[in-house]
N, C-alpha and C. Protein backbone atom coordinates (compact mmCIF):
# COMPACT_ATOMS: atom_id res chain seq x y z
N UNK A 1 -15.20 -50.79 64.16
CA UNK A 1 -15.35 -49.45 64.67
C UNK A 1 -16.47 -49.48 65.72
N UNK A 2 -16.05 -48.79 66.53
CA UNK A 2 -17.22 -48.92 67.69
C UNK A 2 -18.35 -47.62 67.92
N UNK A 3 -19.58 -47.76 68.72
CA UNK A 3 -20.51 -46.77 68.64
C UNK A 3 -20.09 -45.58 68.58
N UNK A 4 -19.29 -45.06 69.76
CA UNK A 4 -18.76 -43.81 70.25
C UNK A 4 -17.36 -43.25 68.76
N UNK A 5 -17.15 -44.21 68.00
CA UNK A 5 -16.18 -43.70 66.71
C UNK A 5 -17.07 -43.11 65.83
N UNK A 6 -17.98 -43.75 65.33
CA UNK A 6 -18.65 -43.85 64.91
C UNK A 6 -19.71 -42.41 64.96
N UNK A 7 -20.51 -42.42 66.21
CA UNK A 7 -20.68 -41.16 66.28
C UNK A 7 -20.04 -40.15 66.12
N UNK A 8 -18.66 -39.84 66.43
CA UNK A 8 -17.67 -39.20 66.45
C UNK A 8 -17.72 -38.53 65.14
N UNK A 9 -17.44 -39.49 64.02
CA UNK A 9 -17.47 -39.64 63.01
C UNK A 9 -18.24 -38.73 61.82
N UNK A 10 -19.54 -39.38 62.34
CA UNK A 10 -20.74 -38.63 62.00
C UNK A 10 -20.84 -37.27 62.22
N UNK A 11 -20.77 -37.13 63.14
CA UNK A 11 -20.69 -35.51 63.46
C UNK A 11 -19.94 -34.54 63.00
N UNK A 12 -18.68 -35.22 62.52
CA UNK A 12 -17.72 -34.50 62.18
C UNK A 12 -17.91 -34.01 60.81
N UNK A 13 -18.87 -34.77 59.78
CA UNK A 13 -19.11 -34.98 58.51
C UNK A 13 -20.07 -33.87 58.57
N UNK A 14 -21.23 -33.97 59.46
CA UNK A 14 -22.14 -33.50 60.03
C UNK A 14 -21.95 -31.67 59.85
N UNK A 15 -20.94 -31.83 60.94
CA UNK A 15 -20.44 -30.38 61.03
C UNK A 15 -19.52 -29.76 59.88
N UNK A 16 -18.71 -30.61 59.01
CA UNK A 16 -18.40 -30.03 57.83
C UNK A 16 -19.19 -29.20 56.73
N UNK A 17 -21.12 -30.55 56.50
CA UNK A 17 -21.35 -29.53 55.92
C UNK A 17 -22.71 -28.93 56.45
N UNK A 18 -22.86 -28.61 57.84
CA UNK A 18 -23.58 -27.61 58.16
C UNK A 18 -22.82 -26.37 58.24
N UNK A 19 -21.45 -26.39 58.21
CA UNK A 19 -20.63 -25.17 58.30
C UNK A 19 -20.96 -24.66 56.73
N UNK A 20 -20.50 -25.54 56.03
CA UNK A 20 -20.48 -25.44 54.27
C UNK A 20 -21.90 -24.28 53.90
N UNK A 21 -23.50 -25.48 54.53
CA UNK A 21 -24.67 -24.45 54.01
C UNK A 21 -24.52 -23.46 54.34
N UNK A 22 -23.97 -22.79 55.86
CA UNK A 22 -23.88 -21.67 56.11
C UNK A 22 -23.22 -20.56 55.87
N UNK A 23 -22.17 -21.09 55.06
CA UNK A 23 -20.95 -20.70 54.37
C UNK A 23 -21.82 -20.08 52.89
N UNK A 24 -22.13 -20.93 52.17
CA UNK A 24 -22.66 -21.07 51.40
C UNK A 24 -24.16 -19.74 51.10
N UNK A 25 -25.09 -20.20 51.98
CA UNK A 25 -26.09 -19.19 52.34
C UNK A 25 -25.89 -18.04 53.32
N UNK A 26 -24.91 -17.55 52.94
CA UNK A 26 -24.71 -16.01 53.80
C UNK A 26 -25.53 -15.69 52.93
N UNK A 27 -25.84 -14.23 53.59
CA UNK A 27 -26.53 -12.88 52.99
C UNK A 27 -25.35 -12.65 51.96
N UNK A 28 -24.33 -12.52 52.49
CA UNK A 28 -22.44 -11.60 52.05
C UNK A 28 -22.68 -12.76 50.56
N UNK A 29 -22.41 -13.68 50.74
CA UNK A 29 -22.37 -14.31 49.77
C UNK A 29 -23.58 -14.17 48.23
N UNK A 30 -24.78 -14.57 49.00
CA UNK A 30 -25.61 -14.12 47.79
C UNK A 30 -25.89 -12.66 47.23
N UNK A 31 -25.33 -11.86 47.90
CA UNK A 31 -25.32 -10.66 47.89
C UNK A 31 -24.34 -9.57 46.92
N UNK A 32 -22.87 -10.56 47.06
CA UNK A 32 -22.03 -10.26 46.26
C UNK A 32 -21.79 -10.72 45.25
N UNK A 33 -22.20 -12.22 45.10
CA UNK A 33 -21.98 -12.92 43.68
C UNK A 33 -23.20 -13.33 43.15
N UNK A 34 -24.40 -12.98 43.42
CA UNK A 34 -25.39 -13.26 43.15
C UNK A 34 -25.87 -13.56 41.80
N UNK A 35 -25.47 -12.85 41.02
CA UNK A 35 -25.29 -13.18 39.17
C UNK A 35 -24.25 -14.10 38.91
N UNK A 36 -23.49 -14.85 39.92
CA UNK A 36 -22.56 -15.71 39.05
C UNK A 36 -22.77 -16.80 40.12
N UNK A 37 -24.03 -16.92 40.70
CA UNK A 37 -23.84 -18.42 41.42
C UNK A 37 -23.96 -19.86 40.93
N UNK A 38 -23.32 -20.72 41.32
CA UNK A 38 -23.57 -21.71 40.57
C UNK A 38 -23.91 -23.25 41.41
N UNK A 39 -23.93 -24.33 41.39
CA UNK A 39 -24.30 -25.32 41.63
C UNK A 39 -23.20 -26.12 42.62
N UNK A 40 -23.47 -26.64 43.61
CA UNK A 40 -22.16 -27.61 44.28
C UNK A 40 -21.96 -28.52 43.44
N UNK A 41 -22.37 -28.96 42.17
CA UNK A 41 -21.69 -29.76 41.32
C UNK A 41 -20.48 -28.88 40.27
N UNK A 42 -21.15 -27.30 40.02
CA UNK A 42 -20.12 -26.84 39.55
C UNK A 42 -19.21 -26.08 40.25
N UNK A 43 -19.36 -26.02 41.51
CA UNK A 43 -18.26 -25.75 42.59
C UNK A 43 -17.15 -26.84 42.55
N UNK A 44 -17.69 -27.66 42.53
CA UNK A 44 -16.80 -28.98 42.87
C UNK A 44 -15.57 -29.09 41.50
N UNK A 45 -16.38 -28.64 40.20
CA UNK A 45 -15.26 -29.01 39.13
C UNK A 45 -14.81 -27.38 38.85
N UNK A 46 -14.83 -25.99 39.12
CA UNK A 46 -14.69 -25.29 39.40
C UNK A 46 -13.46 -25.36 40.10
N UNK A 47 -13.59 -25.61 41.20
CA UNK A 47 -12.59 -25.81 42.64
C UNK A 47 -11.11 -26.60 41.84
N UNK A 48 -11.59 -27.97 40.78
CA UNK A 48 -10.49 -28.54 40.59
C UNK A 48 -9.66 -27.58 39.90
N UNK A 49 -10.53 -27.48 38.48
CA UNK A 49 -10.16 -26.24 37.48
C UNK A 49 -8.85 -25.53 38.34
N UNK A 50 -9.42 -24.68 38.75
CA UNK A 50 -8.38 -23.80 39.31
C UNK A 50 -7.63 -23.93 40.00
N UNK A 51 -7.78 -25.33 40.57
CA UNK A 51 -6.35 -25.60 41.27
C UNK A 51 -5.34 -26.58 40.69
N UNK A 52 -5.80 -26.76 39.29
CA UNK A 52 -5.33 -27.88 38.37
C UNK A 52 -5.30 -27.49 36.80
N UNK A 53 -5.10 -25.47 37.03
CA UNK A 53 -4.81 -25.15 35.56
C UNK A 53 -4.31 -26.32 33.84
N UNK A 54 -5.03 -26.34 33.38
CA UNK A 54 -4.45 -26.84 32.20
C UNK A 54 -4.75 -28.81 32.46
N UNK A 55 -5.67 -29.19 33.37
CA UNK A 55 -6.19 -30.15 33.53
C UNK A 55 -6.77 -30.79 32.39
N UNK A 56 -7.22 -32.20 31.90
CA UNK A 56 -8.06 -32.70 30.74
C UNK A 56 -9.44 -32.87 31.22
N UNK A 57 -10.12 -32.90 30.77
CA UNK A 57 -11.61 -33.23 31.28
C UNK A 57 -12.29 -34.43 31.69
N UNK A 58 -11.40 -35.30 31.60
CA UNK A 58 -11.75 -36.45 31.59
C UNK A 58 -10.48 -36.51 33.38
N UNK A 59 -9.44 -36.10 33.91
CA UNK A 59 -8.89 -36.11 35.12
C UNK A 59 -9.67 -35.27 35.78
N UNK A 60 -10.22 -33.90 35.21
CA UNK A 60 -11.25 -33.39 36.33
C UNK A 60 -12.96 -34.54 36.55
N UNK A 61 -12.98 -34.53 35.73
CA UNK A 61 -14.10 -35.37 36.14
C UNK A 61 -13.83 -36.93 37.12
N UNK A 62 -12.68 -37.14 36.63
CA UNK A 62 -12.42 -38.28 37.42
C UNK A 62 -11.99 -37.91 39.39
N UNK A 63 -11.33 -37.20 39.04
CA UNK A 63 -11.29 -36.05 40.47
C UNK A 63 -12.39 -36.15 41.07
N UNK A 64 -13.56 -35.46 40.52
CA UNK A 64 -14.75 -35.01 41.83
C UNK A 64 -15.55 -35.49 41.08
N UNK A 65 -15.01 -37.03 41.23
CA UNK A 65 -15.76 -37.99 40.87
C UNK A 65 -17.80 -38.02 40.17
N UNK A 66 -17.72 -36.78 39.42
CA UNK A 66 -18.70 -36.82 38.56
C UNK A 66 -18.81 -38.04 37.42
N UNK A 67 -20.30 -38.22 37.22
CA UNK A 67 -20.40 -39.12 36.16
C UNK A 67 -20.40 -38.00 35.06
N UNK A 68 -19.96 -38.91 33.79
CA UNK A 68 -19.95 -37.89 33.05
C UNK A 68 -20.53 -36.97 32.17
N UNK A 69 -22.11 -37.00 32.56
CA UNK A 69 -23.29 -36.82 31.64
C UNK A 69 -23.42 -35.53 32.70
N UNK A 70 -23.44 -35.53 34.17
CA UNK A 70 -23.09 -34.70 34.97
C UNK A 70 -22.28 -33.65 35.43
N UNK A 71 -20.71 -33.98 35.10
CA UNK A 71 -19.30 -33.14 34.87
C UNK A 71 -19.62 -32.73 33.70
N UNK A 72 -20.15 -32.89 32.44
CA UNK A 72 -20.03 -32.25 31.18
C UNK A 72 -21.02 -31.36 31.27
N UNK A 73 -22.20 -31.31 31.99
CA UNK A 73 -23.53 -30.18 32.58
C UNK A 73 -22.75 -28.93 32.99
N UNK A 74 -22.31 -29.54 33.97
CA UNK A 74 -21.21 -28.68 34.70
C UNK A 74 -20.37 -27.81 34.09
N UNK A 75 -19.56 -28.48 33.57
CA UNK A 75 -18.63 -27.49 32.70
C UNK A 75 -19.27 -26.66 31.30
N UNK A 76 -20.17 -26.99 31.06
CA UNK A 76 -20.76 -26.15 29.94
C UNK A 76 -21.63 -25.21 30.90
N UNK A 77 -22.02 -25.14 31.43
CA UNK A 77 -22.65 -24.50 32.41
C UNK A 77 -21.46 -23.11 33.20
N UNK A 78 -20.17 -24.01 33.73
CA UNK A 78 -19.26 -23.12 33.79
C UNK A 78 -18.85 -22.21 32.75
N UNK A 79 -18.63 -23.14 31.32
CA UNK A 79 -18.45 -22.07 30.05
C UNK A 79 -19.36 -20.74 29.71
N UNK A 80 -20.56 -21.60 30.10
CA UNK A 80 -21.21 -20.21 29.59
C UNK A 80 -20.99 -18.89 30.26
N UNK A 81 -20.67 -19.22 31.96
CA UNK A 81 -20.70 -17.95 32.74
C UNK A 81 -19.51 -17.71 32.43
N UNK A 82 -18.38 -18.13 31.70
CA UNK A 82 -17.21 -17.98 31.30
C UNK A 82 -16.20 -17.88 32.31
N UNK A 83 -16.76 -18.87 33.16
CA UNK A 83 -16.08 -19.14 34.17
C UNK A 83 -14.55 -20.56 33.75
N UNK A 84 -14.60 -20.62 32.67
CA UNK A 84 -14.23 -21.89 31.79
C UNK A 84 -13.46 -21.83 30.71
N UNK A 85 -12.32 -22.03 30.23
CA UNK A 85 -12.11 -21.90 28.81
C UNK A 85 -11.62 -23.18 28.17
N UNK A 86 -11.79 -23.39 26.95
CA UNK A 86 -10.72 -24.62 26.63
C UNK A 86 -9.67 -24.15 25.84
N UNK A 87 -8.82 -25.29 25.77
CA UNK A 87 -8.20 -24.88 24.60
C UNK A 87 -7.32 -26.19 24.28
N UNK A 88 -6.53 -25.89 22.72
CA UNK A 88 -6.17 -27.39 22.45
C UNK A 88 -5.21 -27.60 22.99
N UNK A 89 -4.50 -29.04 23.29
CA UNK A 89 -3.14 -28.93 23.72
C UNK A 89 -2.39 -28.95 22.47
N UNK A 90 -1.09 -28.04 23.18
CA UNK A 90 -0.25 -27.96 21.92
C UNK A 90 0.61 -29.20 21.41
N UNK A 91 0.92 -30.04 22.49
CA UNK A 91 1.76 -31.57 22.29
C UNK A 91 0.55 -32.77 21.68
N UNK A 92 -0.39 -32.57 21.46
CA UNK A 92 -1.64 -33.57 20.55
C UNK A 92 -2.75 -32.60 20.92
N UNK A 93 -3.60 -32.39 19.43
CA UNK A 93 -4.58 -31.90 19.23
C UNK A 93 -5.79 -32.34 19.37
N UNK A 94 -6.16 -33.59 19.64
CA UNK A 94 -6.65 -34.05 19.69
C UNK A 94 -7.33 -34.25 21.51
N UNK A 95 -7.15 -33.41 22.26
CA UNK A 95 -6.81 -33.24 23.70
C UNK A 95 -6.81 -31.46 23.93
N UNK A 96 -7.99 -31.57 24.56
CA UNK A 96 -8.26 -30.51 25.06
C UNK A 96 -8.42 -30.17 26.94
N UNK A 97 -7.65 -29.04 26.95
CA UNK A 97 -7.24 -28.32 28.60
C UNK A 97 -8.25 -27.70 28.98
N UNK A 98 -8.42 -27.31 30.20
CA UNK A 98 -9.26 -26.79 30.83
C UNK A 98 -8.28 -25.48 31.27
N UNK A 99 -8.85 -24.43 31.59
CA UNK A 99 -8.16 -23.41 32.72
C UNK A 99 -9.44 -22.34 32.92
N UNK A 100 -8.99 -21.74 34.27
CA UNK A 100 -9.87 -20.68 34.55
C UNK A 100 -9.83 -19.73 33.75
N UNK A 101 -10.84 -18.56 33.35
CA UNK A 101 -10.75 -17.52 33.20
C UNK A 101 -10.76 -16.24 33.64
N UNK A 102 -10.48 -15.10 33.24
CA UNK A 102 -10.24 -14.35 34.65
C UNK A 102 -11.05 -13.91 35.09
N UNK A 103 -12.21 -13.85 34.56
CA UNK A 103 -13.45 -13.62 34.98
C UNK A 103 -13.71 -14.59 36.70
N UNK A 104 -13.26 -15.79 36.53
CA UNK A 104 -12.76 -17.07 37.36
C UNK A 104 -12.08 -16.41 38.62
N UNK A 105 -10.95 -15.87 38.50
CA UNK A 105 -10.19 -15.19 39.68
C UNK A 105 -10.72 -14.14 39.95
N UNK A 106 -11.68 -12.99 39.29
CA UNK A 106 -12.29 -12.07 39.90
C UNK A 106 -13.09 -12.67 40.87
N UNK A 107 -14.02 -13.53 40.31
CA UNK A 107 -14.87 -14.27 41.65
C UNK A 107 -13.75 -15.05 42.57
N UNK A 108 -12.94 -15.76 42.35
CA UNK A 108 -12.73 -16.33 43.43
C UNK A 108 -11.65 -15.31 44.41
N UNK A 109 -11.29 -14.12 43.87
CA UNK A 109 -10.73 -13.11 44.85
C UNK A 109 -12.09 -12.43 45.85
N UNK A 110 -13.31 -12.16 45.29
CA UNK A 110 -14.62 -11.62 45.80
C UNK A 110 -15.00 -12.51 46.83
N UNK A 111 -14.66 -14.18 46.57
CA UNK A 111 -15.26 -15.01 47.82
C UNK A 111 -14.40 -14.97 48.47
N UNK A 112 -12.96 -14.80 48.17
CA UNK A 112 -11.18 -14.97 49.26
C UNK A 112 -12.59 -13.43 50.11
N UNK A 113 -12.69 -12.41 49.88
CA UNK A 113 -12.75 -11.88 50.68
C UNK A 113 -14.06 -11.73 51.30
N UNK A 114 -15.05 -12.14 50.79
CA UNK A 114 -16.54 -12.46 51.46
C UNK A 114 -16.01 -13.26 52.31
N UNK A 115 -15.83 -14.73 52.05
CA UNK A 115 -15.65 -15.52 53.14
C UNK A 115 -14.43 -14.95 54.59
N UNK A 116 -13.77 -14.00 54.00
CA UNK A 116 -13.02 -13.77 55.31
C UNK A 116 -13.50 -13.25 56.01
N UNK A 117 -14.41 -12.33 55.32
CA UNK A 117 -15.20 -11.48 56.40
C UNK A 117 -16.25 -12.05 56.97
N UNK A 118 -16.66 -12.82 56.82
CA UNK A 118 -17.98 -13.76 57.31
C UNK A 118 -16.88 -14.72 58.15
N UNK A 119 -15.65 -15.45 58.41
CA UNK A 119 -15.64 -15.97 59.24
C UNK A 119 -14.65 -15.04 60.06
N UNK A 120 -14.33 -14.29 59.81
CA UNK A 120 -13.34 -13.40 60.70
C UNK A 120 -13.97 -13.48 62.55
N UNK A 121 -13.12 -13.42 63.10
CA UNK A 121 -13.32 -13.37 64.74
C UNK A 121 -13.80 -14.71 65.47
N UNK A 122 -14.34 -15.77 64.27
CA UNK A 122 -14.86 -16.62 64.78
C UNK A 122 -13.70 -17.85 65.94
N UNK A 123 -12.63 -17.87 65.61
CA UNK A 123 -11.39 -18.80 65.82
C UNK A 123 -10.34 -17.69 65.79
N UNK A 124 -9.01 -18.37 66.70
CA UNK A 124 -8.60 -18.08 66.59
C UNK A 124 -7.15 -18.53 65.51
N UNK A 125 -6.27 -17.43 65.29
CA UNK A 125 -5.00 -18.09 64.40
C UNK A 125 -4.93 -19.53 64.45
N UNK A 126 -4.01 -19.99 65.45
CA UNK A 126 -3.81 -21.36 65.87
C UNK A 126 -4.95 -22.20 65.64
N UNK A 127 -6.47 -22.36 65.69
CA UNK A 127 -7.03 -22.78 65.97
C UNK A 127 -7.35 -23.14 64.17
N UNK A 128 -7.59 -21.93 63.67
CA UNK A 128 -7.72 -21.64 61.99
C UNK A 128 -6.72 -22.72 61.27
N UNK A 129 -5.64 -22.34 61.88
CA UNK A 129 -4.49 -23.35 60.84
C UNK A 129 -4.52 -24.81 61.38
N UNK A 130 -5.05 -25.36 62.56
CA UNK A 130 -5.17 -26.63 63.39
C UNK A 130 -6.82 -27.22 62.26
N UNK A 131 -7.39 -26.60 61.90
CA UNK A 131 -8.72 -26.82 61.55
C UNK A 131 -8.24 -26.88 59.66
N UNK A 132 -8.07 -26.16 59.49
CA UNK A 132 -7.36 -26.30 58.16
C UNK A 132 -6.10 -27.77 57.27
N UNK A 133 -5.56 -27.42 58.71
CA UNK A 133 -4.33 -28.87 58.30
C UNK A 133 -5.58 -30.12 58.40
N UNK A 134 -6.05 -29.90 59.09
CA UNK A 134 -6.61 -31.36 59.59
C UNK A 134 -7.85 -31.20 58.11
N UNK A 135 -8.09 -30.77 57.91
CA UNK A 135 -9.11 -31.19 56.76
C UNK A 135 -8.79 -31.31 55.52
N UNK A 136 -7.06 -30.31 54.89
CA UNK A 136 -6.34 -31.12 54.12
C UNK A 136 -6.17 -32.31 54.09
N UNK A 137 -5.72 -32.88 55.61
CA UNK A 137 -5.21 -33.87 55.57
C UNK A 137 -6.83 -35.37 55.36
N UNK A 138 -7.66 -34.88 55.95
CA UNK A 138 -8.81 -35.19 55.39
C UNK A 138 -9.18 -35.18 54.05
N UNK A 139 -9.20 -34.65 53.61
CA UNK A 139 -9.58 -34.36 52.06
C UNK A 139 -8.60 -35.20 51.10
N UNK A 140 -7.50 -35.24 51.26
CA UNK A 140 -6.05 -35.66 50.96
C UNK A 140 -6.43 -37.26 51.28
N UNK A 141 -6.91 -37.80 52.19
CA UNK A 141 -6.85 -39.24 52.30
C UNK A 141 -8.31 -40.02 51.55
N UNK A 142 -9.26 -38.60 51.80
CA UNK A 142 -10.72 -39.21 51.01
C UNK A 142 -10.42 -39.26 49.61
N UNK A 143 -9.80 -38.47 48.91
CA UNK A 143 -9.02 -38.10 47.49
C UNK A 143 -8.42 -40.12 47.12
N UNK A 144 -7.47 -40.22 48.37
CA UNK A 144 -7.17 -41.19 48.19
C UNK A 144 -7.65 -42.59 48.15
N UNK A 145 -8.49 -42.54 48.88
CA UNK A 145 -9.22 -43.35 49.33
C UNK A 145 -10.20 -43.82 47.94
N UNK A 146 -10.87 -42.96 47.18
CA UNK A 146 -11.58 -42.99 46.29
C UNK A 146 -10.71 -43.12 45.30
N UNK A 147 -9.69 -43.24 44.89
CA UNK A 147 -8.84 -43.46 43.90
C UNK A 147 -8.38 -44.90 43.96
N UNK A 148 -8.46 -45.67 44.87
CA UNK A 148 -8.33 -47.17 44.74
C UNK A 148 -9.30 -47.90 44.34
């Protein structure tokens, strides 16, 4: 890889998460969820949670690649704000699920709409869904990437 990729590179990482702190540290944001904020470690297993209803704890943790003295902080930490529930599986008992609670979708409907309003006007349509694909598709290959 050469200098100019490289930089490229950097920046791009760069700008992911200086967008993120700022995302992150709105006014809108601490403002509205301010009693239920939580940690980018429990964002991270949070984020899976809910997009991986009925997950084991041991695939979320392997996911966002927490160690596990760390992912288990996390999720008890999520439980308490009851952002978390378990429960047994019904095909072996011995195996316990994860899923959100709705307490879970109240907040994450409150940030669907904090965050819209905090980035609203900034981009346009085209530009939104060009910026979006491309960081799926980012995310999607780092996912992968870390799984070998």
């Amino acid at each position: 890889m050469d200098e100019e990729q490289t930089s490229r590179l950097f920046e791009l990482a760069d700008l992911i998460l200086a967008v993120g702190r700022q995302i992150h540290a709105s006014k809108e944001f601490a403002a509205g969820l301010a009693a239920d904020s939580w940690t980018p470690m429990e964002s991270a297993v949070m984020r899976f949670i809910d997009r991986n209803p009925g997950t084991s704890a041991s695939a979320a943790a392997e996911a966002t690649q927490l160690i596990s003295s760390n992912f288990s902080r996390a999720l008890r930490s999520l439980e308490k704000k009851d952002l978390v529930r378990r429960e047994t599986d019904l095909d072996d008992a011995r195996r316990v699920r994860l899923y959100p609670t709705e307490r879970a979708h109240d907040n994450l409907r409150q940030l669907r709409d904090i965050w819209s309003r905090l980035l609203d006007g900034i981009a346009g349509p085209e530009e939104i869904d060009a910026v979006n694909s491309t960081l799926r598709r980012i995310e999607a290959r780092l996912v992968a990437r870390a799984g070998r």
